[in-house]
PDB file of N, CA and C in Angstrom:
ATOM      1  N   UNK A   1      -5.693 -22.865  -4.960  1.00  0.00           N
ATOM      2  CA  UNK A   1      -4.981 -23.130  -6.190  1.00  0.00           C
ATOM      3  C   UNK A   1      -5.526 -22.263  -7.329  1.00  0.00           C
ATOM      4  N   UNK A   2      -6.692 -21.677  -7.228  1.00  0.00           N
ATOM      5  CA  UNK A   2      -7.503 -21.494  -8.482  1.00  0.00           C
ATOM      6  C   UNK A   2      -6.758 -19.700  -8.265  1.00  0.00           C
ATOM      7  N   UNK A   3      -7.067 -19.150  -7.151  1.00  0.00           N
ATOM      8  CA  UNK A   3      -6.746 -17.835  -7.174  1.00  0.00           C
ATOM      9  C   UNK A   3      -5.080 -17.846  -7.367  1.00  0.00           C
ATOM     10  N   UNK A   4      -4.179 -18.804  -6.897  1.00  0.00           N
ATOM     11  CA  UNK A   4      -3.145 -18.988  -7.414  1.00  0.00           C
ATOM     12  C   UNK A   4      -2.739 -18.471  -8.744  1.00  0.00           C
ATOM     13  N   UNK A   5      -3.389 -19.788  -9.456  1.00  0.00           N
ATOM     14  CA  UNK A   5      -3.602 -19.554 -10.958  1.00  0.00           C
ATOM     15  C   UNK A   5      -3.656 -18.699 -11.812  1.00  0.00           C
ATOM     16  N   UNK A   6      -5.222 -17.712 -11.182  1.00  0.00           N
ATOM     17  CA  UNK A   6      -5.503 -16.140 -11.749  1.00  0.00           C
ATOM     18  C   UNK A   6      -4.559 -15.986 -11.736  1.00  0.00           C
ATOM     19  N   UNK A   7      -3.390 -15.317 -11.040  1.00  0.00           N
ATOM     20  CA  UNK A   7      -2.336 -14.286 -11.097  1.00  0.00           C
ATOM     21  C   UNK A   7      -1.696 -14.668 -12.668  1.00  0.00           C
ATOM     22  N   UNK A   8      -1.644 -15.849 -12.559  1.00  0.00           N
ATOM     23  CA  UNK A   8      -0.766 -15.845 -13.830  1.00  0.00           C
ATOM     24  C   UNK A   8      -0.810 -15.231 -15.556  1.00  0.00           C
ATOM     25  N   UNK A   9      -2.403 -14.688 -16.105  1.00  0.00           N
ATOM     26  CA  UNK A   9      -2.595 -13.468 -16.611  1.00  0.00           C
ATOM     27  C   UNK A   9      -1.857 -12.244 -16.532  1.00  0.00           C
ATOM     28  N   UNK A  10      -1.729 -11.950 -15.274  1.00  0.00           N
ATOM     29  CA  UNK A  10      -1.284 -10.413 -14.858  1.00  0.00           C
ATOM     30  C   UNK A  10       0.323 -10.554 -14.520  1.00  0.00           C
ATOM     31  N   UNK A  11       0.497 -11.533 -13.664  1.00  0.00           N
ATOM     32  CA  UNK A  11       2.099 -11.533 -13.336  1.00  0.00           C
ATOM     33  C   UNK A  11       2.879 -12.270 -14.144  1.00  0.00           C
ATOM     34  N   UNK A  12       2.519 -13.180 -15.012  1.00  0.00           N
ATOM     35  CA  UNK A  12       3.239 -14.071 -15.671  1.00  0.00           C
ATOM     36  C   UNK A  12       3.202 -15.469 -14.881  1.00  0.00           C
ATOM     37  N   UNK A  13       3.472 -16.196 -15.801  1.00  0.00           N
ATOM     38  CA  UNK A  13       3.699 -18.342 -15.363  1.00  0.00           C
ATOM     39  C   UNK A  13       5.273 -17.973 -14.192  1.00  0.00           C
ATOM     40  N   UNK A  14       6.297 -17.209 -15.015  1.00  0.00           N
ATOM     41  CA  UNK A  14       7.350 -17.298 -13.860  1.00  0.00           C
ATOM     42  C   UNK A  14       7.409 -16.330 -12.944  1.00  0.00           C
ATOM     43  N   UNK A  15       6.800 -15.555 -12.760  1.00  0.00           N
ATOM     44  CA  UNK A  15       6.492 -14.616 -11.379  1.00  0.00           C
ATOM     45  C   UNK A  15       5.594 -15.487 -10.291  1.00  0.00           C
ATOM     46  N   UNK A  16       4.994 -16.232 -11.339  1.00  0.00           N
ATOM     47  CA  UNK A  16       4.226 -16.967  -9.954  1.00  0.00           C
ATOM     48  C   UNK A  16       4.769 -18.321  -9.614  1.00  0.00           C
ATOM     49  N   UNK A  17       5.406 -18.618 -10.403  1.00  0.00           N
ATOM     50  CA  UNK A  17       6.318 -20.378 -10.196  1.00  0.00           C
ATOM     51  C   UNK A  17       7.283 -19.626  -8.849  1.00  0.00           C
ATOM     52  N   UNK A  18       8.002 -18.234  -9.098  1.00  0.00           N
ATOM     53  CA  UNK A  18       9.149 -17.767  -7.915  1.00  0.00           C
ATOM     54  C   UNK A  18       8.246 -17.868  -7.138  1.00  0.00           C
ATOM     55  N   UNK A  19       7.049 -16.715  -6.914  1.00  0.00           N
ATOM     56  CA  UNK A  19       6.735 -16.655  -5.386  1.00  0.00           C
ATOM     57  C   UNK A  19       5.905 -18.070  -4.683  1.00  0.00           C
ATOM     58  N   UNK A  20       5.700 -19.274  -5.815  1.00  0.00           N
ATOM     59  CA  UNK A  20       5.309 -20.200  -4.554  1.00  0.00           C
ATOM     60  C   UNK A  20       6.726 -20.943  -4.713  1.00  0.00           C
ATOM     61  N   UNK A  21       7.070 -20.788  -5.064  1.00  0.00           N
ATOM     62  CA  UNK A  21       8.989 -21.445  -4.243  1.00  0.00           C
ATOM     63  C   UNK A  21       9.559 -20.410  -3.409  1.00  0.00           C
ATOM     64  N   UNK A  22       9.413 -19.340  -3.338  1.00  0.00           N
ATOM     65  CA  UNK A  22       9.524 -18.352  -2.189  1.00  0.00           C
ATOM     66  C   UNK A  22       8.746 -19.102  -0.940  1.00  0.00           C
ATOM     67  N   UNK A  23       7.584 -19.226  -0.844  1.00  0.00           N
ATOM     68  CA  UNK A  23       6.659 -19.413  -0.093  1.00  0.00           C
ATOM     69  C   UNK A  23       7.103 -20.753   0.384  1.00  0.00           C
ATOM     70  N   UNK A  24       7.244 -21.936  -0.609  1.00  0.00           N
ATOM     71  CA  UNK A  24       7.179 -23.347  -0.155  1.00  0.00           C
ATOM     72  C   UNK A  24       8.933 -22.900   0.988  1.00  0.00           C
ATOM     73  N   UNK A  25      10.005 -22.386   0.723  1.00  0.00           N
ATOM     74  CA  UNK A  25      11.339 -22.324   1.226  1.00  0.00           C
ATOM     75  C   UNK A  25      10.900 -21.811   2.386  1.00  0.00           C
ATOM     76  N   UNK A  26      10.395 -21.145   2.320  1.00  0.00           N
ATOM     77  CA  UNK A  26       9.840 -20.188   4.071  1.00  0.00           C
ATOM     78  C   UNK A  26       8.610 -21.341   4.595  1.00  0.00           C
ATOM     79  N   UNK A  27       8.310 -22.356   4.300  1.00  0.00           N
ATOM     80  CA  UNK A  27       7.263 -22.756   4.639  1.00  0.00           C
ATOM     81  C   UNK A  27       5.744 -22.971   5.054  1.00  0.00           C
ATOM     82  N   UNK A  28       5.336 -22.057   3.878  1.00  0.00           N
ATOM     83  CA  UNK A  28       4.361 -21.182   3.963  1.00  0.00           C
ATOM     84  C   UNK A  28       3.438 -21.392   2.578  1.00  0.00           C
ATOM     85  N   UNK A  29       2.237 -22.631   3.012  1.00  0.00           N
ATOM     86  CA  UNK A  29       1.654 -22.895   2.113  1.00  0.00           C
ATOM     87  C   UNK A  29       0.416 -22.487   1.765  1.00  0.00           C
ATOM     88  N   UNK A  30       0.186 -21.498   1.311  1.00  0.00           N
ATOM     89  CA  UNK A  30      -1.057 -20.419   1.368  1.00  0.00           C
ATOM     90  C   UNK A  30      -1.171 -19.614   0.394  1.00  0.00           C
ATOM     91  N   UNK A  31      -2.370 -19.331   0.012  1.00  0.00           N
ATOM     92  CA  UNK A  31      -2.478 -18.529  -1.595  1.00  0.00           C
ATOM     93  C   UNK A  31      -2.418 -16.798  -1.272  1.00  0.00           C
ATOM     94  N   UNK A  32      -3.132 -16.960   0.278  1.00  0.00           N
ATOM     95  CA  UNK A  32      -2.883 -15.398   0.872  1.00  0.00           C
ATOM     96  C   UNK A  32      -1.039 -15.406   1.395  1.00  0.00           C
ATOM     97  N   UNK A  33      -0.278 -16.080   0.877  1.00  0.00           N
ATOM     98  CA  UNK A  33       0.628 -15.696   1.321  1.00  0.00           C
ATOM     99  C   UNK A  33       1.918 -15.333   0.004  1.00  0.00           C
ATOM    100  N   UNK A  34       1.140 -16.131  -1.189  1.00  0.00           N
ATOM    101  CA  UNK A  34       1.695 -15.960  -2.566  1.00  0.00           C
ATOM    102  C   UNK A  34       1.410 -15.005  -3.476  1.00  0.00           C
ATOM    103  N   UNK A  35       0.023 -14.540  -3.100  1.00  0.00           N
ATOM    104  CA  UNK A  35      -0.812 -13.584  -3.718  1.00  0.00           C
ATOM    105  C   UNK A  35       0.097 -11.731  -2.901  1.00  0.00           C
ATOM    106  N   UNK A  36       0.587 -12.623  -1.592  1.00  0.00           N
ATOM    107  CA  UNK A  36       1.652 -10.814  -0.779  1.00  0.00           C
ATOM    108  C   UNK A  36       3.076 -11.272  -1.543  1.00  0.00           C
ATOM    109  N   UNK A  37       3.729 -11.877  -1.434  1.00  0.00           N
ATOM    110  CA  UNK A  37       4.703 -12.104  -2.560  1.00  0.00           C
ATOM    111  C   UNK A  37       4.304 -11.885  -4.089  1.00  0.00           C
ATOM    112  N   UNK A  38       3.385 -11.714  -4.696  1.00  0.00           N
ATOM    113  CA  UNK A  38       3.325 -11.460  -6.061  1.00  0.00           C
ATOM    114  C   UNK A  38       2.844  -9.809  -5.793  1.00  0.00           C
ATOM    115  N   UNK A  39       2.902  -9.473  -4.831  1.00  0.00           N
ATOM    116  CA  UNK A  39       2.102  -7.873  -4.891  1.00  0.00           C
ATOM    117  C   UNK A  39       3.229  -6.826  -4.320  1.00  0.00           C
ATOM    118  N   UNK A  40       4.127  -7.894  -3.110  1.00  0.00           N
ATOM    119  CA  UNK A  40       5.150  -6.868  -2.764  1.00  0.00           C
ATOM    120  C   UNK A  40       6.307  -6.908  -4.219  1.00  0.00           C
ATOM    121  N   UNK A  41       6.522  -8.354  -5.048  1.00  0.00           N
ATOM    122  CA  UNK A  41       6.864  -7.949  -6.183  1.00  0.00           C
ATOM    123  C   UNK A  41       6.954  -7.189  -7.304  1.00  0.00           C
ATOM    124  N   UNK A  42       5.035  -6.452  -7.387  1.00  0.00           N
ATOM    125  CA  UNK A  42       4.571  -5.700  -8.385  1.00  0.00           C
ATOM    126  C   UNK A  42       4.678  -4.651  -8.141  1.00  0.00           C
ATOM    127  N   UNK A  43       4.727  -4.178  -6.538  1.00  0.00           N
ATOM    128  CA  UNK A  43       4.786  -2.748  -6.579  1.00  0.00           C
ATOM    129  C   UNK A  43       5.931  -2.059  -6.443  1.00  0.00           C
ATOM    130  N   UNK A  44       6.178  -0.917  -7.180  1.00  0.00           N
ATOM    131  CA  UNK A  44       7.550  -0.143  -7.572  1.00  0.00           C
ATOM    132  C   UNK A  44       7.722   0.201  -5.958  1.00  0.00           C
ATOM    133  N   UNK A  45       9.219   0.795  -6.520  1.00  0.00           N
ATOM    134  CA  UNK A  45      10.131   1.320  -4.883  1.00  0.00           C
ATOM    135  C   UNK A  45       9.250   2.456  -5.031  1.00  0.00           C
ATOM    136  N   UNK A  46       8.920   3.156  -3.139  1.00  0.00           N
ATOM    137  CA  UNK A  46       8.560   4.413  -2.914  1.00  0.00           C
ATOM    138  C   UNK A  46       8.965   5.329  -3.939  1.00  0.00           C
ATOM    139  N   UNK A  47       8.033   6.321  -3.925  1.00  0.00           N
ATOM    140  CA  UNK A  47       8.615   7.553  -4.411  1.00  0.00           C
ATOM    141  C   UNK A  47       9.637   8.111  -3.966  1.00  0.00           C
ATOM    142  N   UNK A  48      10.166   9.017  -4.345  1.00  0.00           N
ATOM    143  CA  UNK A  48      11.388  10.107  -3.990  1.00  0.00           C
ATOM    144  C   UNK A  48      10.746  11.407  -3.539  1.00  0.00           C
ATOM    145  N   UNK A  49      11.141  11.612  -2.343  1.00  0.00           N
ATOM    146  CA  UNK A  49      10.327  12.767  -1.362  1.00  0.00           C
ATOM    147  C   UNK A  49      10.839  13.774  -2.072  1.00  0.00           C
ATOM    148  N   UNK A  50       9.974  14.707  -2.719  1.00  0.00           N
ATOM    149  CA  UNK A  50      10.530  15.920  -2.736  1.00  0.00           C
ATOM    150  C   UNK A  50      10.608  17.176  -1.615  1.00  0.00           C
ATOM    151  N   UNK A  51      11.716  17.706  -2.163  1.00  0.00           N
ATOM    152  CA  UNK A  51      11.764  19.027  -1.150  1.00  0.00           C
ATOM    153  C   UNK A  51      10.701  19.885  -1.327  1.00  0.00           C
ATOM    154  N   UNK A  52      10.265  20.939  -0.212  1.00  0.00           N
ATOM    155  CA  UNK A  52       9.273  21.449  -0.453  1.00  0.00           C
ATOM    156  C   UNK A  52      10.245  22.725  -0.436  1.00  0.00           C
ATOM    157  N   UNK A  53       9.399  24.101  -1.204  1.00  0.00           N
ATOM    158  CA  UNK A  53      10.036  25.292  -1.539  1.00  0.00           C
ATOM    159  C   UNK A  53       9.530  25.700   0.138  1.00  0.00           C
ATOM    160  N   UNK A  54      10.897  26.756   0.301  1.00  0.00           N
ATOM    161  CA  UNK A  54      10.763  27.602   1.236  1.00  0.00           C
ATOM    162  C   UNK A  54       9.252  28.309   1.028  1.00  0.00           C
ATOM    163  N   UNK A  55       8.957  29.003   0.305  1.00  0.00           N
ATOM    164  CA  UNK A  55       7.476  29.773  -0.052  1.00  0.00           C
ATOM    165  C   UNK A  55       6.596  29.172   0.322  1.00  0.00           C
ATOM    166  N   UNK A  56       6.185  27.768  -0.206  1.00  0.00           N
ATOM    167  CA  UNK A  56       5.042  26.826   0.482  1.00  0.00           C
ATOM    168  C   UNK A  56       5.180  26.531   1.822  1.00  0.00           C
ATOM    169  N   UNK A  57       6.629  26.648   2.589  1.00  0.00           N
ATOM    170  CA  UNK A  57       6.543  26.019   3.692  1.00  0.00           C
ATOM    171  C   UNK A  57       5.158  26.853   4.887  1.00  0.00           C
ATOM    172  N   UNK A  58       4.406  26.054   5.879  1.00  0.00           N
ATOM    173  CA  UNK A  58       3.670  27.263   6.926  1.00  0.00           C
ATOM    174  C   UNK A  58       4.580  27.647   7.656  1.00  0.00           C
ATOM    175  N   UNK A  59       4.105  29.108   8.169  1.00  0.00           N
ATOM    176  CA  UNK A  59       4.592  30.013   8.605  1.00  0.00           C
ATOM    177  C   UNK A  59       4.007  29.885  10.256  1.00  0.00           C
ATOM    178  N   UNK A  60       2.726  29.660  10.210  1.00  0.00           N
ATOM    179  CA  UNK A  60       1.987  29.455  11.257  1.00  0.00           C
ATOM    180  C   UNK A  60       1.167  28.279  11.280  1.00  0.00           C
ATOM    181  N   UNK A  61       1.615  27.417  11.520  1.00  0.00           N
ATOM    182  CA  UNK A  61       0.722  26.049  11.651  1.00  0.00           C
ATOM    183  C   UNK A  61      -0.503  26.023  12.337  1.00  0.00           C
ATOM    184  N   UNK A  62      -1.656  25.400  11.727  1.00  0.00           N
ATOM    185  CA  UNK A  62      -2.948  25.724  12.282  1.00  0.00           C
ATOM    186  C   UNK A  62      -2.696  24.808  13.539  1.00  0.00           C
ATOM    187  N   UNK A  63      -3.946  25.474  14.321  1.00  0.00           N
ATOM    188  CA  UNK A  63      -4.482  24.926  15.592  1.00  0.00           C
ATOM    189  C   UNK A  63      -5.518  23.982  15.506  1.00  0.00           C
ATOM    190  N   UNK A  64      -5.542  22.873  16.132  1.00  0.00           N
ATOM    191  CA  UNK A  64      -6.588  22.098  16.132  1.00  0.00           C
ATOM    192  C   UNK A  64      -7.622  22.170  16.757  1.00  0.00           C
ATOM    193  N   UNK A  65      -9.006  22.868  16.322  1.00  0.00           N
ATOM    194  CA  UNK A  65     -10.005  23.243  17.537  1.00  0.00           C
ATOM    195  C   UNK A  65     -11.077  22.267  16.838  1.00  0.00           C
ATOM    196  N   UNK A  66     -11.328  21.314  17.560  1.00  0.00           N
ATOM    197  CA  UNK A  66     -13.192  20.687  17.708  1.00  0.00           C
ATOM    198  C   UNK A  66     -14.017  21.505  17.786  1.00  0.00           C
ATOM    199  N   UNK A  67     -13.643  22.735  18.597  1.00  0.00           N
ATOM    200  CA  UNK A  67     -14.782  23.306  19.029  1.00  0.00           C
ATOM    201  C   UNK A  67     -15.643  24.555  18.395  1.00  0.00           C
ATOM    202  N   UNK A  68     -14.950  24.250  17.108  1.00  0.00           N
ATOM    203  CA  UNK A  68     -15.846  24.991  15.958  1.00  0.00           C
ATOM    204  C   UNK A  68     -16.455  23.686  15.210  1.00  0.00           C
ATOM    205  N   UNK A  69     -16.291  23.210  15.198  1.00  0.00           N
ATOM    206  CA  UNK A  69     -17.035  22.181  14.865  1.00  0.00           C
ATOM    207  C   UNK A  69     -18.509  21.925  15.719  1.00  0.00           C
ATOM    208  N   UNK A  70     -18.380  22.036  16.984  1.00  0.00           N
ATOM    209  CA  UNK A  70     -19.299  21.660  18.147  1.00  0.00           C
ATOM    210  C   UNK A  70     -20.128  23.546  17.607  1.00  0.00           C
ATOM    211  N   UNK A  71     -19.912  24.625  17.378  1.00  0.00           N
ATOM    212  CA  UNK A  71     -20.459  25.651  16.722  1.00  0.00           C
ATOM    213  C   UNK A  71     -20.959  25.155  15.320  1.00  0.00           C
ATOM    214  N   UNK A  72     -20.784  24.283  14.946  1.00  0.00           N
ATOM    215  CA  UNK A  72     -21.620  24.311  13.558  1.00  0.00           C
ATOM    216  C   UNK A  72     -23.061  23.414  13.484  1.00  0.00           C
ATOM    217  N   UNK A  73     -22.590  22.681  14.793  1.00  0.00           N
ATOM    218  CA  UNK A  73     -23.764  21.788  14.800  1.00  0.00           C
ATOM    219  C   UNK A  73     -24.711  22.689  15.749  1.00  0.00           C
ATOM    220  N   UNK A  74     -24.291  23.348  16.446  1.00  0.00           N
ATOM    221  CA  UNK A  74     -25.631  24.133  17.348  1.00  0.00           C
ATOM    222  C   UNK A  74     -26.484  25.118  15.876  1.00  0.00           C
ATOM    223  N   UNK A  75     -25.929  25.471  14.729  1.00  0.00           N
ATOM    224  CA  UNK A  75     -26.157  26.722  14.618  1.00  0.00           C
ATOM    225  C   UNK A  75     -27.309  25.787  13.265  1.00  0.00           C
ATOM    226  N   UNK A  76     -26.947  24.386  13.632  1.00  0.00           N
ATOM    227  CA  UNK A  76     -28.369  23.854  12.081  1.00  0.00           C
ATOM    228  C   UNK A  76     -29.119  22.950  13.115  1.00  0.00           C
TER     229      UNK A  76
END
């Protein structure tokens, strides 16, 4: 109840009255479950992917070698 509570500083009295009536309708009586309802609330929609310029795109995509890695540790 108490961490409940906290939120209500940051999200407001009616952001948190919705998500435990969200919660109580789904049946789900839990502060870890009001505290993901007040957070999937707070956070904005994804970004918008930008296109990347032809110029930046690689031309030659690197190779993945460990085995310069396994050379750096012999050589200290």
């Amino acid at each position: 109840m108490v961490t409940i509570l906290g939120c209500v500083p940051s999200d407001g009295l009616s952001a948190v009255e919705a998500a435990c009536q969200e919660a109580l309708d789904q049946g789900a009586c839990s502060a870890s479950v009001i505290l993901n309802i007040l957070a999937r609330r707070r956070d904005p929609a994804p970004a918008a992917i930008l296109q990347t310029p032809d110029a930046l795109r690689l031309t030659h995509e690197p190779v993945a070698d460990c085995a310069r890695y396994d050379s750096l540790r012999r050589a200290s």
